[in-house]
Each structure stands twice: as structure tokens, then as C-alpha cells.
C-alpha atoms as a PDB file:
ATOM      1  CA  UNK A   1     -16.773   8.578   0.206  1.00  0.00           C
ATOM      2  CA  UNK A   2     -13.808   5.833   1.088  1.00  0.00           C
ATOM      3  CA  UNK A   3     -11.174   7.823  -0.405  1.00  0.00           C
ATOM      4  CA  UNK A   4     -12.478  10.635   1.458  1.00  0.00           C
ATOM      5  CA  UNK A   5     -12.079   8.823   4.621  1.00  0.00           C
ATOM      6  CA  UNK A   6      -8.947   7.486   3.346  1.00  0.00           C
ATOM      7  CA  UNK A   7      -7.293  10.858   2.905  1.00  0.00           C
ATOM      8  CA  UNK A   8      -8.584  12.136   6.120  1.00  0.00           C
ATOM      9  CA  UNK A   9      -7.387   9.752   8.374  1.00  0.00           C
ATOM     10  CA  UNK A  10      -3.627   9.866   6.616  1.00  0.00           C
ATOM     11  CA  UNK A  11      -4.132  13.654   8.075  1.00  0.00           C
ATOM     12  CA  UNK A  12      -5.136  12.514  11.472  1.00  0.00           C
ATOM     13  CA  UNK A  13      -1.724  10.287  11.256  1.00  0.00           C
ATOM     14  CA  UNK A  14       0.446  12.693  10.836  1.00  0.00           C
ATOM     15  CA  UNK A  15      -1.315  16.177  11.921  1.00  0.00           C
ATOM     16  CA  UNK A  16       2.590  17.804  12.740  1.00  0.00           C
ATOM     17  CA  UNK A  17       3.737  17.537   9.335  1.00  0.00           C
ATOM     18  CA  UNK A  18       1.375  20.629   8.824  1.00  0.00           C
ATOM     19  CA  UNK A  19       3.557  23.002  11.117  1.00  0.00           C
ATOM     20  CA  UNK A  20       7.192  21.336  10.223  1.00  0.00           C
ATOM     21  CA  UNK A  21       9.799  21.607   7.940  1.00  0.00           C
ATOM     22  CA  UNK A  22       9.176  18.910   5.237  1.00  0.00           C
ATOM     23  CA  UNK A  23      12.174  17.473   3.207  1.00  0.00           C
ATOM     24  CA  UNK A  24      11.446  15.178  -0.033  1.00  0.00           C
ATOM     25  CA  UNK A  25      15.265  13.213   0.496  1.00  0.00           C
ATOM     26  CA  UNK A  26      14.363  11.760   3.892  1.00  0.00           C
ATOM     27  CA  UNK A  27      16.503  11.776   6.832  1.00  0.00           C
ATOM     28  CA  UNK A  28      16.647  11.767  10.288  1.00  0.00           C
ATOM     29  CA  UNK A  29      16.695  14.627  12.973  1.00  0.00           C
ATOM     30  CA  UNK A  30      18.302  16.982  13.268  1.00  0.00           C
ATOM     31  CA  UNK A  31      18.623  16.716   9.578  1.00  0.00           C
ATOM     32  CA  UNK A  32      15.182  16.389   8.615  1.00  0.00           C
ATOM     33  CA  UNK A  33      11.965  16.974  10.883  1.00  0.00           C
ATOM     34  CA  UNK A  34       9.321  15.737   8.634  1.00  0.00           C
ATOM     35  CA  UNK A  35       9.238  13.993   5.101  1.00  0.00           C
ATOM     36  CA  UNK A  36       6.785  12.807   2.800  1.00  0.00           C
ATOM     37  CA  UNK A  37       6.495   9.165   0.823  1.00  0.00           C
ATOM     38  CA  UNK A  38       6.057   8.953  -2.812  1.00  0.00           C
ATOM     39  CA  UNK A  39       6.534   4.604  -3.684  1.00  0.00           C
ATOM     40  CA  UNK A  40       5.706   2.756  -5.654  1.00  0.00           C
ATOM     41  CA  UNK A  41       6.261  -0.933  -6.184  1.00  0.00           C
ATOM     42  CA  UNK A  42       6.789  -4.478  -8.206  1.00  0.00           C
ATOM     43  CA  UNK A  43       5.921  -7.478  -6.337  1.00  0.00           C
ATOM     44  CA  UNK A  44       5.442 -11.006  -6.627  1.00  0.00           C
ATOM     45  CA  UNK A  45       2.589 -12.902  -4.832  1.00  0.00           C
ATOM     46  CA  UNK A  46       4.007 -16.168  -2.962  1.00  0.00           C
ATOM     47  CA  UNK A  47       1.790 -19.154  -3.178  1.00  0.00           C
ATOM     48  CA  UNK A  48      -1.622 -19.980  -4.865  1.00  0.00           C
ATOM     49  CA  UNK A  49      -4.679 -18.490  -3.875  1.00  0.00           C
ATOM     50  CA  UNK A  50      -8.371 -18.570  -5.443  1.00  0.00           C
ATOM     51  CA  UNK A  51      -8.304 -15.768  -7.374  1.00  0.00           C
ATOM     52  CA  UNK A  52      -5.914 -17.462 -10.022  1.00  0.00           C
ATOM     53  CA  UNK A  53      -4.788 -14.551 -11.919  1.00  0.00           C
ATOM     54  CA  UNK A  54      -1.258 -13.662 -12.679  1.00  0.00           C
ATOM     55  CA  UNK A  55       1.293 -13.658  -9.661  1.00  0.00           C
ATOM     56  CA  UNK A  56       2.623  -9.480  -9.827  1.00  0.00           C
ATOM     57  CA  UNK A  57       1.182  -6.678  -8.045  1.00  0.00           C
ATOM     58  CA  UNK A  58       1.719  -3.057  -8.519  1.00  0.00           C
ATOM     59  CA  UNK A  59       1.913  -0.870  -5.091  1.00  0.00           C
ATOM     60  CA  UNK A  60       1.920   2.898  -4.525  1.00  0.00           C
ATOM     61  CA  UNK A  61       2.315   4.527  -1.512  1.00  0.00           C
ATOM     62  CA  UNK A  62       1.853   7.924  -0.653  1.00  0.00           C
ATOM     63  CA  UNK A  63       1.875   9.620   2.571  1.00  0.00           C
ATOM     64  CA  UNK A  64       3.805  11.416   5.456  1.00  0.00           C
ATOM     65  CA  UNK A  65       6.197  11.338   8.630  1.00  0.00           C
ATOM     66  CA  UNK A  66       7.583  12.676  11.273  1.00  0.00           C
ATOM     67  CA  UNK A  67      10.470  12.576  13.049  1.00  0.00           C
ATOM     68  CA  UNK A  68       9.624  12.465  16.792  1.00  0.00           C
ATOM     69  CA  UNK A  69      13.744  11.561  17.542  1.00  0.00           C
ATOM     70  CA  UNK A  70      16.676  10.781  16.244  1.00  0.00           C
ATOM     71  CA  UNK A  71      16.346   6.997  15.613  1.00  0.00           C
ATOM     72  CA  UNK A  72      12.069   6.955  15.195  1.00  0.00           C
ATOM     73  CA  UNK A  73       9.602   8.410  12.961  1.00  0.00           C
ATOM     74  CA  UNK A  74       5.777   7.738  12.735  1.00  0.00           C
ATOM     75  CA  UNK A  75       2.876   8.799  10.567  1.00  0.00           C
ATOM     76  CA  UNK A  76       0.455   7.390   7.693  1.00  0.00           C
ATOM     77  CA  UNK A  77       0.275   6.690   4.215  1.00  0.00           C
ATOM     78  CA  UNK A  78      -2.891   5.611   1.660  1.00  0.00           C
ATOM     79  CA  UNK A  79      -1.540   3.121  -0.450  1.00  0.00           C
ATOM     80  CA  UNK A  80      -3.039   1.951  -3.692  1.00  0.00           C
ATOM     81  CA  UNK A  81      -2.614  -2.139  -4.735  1.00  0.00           C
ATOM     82  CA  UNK A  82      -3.307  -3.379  -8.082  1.00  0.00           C
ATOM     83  CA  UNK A  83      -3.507  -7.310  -8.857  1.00  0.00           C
ATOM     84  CA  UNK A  84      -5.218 -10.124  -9.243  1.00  0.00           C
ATOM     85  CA  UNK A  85      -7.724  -9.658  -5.765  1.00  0.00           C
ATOM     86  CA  UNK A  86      -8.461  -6.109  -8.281  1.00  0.00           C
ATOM     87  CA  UNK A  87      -7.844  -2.668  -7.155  1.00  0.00           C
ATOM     88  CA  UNK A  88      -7.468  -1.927  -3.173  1.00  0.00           C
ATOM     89  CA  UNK A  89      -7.188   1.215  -1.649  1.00  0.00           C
ATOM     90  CA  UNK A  90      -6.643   2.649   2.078  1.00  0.00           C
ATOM     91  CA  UNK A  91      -4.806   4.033   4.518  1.00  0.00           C
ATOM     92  CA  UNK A  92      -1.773   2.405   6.506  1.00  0.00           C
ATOM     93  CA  UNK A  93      -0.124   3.406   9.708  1.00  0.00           C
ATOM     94  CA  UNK A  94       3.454   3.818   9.549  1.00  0.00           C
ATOM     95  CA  UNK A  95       6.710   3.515  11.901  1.00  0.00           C
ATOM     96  CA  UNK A  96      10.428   3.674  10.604  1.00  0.00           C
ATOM     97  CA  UNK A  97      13.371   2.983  12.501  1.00  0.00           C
ATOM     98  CA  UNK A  98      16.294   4.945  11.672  1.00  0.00           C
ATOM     99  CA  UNK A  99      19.438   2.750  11.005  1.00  0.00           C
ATOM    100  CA  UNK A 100      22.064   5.271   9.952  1.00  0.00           C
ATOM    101  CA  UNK A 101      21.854   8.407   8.294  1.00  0.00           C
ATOM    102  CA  UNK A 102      19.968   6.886   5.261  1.00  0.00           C
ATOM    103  CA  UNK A 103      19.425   3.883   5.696  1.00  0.00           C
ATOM    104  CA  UNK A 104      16.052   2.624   7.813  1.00  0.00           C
ATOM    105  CA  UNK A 105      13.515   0.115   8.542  1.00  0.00           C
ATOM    106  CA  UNK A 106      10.004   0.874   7.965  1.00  0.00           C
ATOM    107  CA  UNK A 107       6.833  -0.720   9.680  1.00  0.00           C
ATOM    108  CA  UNK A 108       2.857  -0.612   8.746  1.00  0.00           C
ATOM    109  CA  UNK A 109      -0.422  -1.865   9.471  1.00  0.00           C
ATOM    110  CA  UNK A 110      -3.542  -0.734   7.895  1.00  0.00           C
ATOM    111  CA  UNK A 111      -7.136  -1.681   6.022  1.00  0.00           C
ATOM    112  CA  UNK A 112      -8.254  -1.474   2.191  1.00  0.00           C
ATOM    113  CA  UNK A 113     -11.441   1.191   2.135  1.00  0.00           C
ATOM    114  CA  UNK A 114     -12.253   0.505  -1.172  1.00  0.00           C
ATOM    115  CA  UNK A 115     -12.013  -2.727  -3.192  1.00  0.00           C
ATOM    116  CA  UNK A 116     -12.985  -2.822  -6.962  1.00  0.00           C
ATOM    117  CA  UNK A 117     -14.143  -6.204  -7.153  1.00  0.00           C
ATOM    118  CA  UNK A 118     -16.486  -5.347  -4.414  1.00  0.00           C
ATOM    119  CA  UNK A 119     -15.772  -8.919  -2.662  1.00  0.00           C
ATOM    120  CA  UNK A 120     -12.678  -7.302   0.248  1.00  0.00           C
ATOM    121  CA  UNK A 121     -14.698  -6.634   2.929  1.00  0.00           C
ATOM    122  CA  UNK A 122     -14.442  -4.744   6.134  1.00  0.00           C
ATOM    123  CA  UNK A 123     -12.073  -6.154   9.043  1.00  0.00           C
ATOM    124  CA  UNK A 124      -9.162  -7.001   6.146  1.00  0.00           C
ATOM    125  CA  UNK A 125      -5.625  -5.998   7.451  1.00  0.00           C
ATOM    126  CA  UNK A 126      -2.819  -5.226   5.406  1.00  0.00           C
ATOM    127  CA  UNK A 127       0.775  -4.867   6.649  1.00  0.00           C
ATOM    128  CA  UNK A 128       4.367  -4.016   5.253  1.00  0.00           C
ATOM    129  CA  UNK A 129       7.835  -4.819   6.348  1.00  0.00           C
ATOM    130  CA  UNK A 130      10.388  -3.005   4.541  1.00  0.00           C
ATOM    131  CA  UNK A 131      14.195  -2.124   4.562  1.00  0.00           C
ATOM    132  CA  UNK A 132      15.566   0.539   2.805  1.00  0.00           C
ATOM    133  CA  UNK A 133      19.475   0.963   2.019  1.00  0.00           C
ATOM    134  CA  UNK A 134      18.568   4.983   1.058  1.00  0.00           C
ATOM    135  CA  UNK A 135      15.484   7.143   0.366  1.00  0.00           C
ATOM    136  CA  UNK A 136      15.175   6.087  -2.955  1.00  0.00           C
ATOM    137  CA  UNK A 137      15.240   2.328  -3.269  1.00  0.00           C
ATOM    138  CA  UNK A 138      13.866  -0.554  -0.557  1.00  0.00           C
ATOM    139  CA  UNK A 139      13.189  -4.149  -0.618  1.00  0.00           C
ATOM    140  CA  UNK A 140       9.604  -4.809   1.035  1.00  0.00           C
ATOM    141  CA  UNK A 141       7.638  -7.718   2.090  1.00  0.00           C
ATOM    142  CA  UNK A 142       3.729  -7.388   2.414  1.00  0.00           C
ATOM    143  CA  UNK A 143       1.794  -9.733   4.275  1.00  0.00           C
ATOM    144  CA  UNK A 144      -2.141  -9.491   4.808  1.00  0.00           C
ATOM    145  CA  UNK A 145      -5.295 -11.061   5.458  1.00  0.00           C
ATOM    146  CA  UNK A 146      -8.122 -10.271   3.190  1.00  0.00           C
ATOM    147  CA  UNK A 147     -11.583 -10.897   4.200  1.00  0.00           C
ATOM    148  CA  UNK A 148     -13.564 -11.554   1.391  1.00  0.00           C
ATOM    149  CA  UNK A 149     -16.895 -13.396   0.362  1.00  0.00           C
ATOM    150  CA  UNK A 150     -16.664 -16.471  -1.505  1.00  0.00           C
ATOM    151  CA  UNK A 151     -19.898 -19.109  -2.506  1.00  0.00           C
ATOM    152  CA  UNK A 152     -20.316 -22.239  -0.548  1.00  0.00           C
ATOM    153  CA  UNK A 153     -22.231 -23.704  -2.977  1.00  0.00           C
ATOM    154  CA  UNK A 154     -25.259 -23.031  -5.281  1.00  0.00           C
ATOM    155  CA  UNK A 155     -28.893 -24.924  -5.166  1.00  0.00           C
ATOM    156  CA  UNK A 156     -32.074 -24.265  -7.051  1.00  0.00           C
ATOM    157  CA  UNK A 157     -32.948 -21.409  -4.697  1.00  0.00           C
ATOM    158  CA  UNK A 158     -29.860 -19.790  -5.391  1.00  0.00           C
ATOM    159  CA  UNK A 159     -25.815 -19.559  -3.923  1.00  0.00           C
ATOM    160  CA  UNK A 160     -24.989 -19.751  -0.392  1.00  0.00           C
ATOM    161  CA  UNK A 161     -21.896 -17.142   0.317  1.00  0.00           C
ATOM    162  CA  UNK A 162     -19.507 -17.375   3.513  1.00  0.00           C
ATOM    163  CA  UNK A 163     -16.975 -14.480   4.248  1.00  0.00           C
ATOM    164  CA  UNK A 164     -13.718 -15.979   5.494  1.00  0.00           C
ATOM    165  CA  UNK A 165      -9.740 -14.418   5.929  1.00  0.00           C
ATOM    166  CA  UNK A 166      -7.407 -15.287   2.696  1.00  0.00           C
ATOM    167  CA  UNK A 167      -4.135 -14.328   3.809  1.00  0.00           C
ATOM    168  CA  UNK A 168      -1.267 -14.105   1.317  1.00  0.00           C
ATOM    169  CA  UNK A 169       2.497 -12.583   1.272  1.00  0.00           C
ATOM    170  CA  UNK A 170       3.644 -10.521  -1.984  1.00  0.00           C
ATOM    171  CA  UNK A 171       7.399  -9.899  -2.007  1.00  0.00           C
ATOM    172  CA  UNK A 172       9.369  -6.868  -3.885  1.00  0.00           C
ATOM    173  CA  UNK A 173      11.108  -3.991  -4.350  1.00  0.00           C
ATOM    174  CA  UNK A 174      10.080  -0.400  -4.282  1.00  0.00           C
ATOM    175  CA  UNK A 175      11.142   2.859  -5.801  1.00  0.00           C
ATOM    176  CA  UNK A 176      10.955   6.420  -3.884  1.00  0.00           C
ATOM    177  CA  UNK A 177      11.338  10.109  -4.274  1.00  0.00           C
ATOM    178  CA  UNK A 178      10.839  11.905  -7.659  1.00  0.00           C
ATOM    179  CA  UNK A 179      11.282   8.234  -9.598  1.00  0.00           C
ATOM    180  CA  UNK A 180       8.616   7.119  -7.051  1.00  0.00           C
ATOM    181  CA  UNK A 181       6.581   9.654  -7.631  1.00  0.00           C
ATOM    182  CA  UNK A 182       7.054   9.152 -11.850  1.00  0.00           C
ATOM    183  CA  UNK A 183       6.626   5.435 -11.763  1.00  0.00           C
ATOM    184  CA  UNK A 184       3.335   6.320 -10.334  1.00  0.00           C
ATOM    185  CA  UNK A 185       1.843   7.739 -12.811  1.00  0.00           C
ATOM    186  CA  UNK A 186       3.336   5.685 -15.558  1.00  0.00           C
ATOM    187  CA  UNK A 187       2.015   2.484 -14.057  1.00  0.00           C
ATOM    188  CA  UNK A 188      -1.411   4.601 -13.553  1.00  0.00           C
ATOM    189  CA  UNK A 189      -1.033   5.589 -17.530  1.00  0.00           C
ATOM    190  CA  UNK A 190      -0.473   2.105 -18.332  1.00  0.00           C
ATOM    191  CA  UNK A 191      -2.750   0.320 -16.185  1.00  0.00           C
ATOM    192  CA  UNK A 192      -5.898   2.579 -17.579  1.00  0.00           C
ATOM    193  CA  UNK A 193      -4.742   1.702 -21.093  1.00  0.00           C
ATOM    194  CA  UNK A 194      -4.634  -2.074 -20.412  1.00  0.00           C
ATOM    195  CA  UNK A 195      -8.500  -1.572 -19.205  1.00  0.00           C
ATOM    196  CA  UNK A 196      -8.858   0.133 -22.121  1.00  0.00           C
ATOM    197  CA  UNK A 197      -7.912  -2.161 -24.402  1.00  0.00           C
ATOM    198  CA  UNK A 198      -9.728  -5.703 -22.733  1.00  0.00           C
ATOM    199  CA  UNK A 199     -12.557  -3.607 -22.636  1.00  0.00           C
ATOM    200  CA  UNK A 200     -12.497  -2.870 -26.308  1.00  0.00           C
ATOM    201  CA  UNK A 201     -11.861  -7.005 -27.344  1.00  0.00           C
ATOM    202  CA  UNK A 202     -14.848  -7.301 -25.169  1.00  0.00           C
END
């Protein structure tokens, strides 16, 4: 029911892309009225944190925009984050500044629906800062503040649980267009196989 939600407020974000002319090699007007997103992404999380898993995180991205001038574009994405918190997914907002013909900065702010682990809860933000030289290849920053339940402490009558923010920065690089859209599913492909196979030693 998340992902539902998910996917139908990336339509309310960008409701125009339904009646424009879409192009998959984004670029500004007049060139381009509307493009979609199709990222994905290596990071590395900066700084300890309690989960104390391994420091990369996969990112994929997925969405549209539109461009309401020449030098700005706006619209929404659902982006998909796998690491050591587990697997988050939800939808982003999404504003690009257009620095030449190609190249462009890109702005988002947004909240993970669904969280595997089942401890992300409600109120978590999730942002991106990103600069891309073409519509291929970016560099990205993502910084965010998780709210998540963690125990206090445990008695004879059981665990006493708080919810508090963890916020964290994950730096990296992303890939777009057709590679984008490959990487995807190879990371997908590989990911399920990994589960796979710790699920079979267990």
C-alpha cells in the first residue's frame, strides 16, 4: 500500500509530463519540455552510526520533470536505497537548475514510505544535492535524518524503546539514462542473489 502511495504522489509531482513532449537525453527548453530520470548510484556513508554494517549504499532513482523555463525544472522521483539502515523506499521532490545546455544542478527533499527493517519511522526526511556535468553522469551528496526506534534499555518486564532522529551524509556518484536504467536492474539482480545466498548459509 506504500509503494502505491509512493507512485501516486510522483504523479501528483509532475502531472504535465502526461501532456508534454518527453525526451530520455535531458535538456533544457526550448530543447526539451519534459524528461524522465532513470539513476542509479554508489555511495559511501560518512561517519559511524549504530547500525554498524558496511559503509556503501546503492541508490536508484526514478522519476520525472518538467521544464517550466529555460534555466528551472521541477517534478518528483521514488527513489529506492539499499544499505546498512536495510531497504528504504519513497518518493522525493525534485528541482534542477539549468547551468548550460547539459550541464545542471539538481535539488530534493522527500520521506522513505517503506523501510524493510521496519525500525524508519514516519517524519524521516531524506534530501539530495547533486551536480551533474551531462545527463548521464553526476556527483551527489545525500544528507538525511532518519527517525527510527532504538531500546533504552531492557528490565525483567521487558525493553523500553525511544524513537529519536539519526542523521547521516552518504557521498557518491551516479549513473543516468539507458546505463542508469541497466545498472538498475543489475544491482536489483545482484542484490536478490546476495539474499539468496545468506539465506541459504542460514
Amino acid at each position: 500500500m506504500r509503494a502505491i502511495t509512493a507512485l501516486s504522489l510522483l504523479c501528483i509531482a509532475s502531472p504535465a509530463v502526461l501532456a508534454a513532449q518527453v525526451c530520455y537525453n535531458a535538456r533544457p527548453r526550448p530543447a526539451c519540455r519534459a524528461y524522465v530520470i532513470t539513476n542509479f548510484g554508489a555511495y559511501l556513508l560518512l561517519g559511524p552510526d549504530d547500525w554498524g554494517a558496511g559503509p556503501w549504499r546503492e541508490v536508484a532513482d526514478w522519476g520525472a520533470m518538467v521544464n517550466v523555463s529555460e534555466k528551472d525544472a521541477v517534478g518528483g522521483s521514488v527513489f529506492a536505497s539499499l544499505d546498512r539502515a536495510g531497504l528504504l523506499l519513497g518518493p522525493e521532490v525534485r528541482y534542477r537548475r539549468w547551468l548550460t545546455a547539459s550541464a545542471a544542478l539538481d535539488v530534493a527533499v522527500g520521506t522513505p514510505l517503506v523501510s524493510s527493517t521496519g525500525n524508519i519511522e514516519s517524519g524521516s526526511i531524506t534530501g539530495l544535492v547533486r551536480w551533474s556535468p551531462n545527463s548521464w553522469f553526476a556527483v551527489a551528496a545525500r544528507p538525511e535524518a532518519l527517525r527510527w526506534t532504538s531500546v533504552v534499555s531492557c528490565g525483567p518486564t521487558g525493553c523500553l524503546t525511544a524513537s529519536r532522529y539519526h542523521t547521516r551524509l552518504s557521498i557518491g556518484a551516479e549513473i543516468g539514462r539507458l546505463p542508469g536504467a541497466v545498472l538498475t536492474g543489475l544491482g536489483a539482480a545482484g542484490t536478490y542473489l546476495m539474499y539468496l545466498a545468506v539465506a541459504s548459509v542460514d
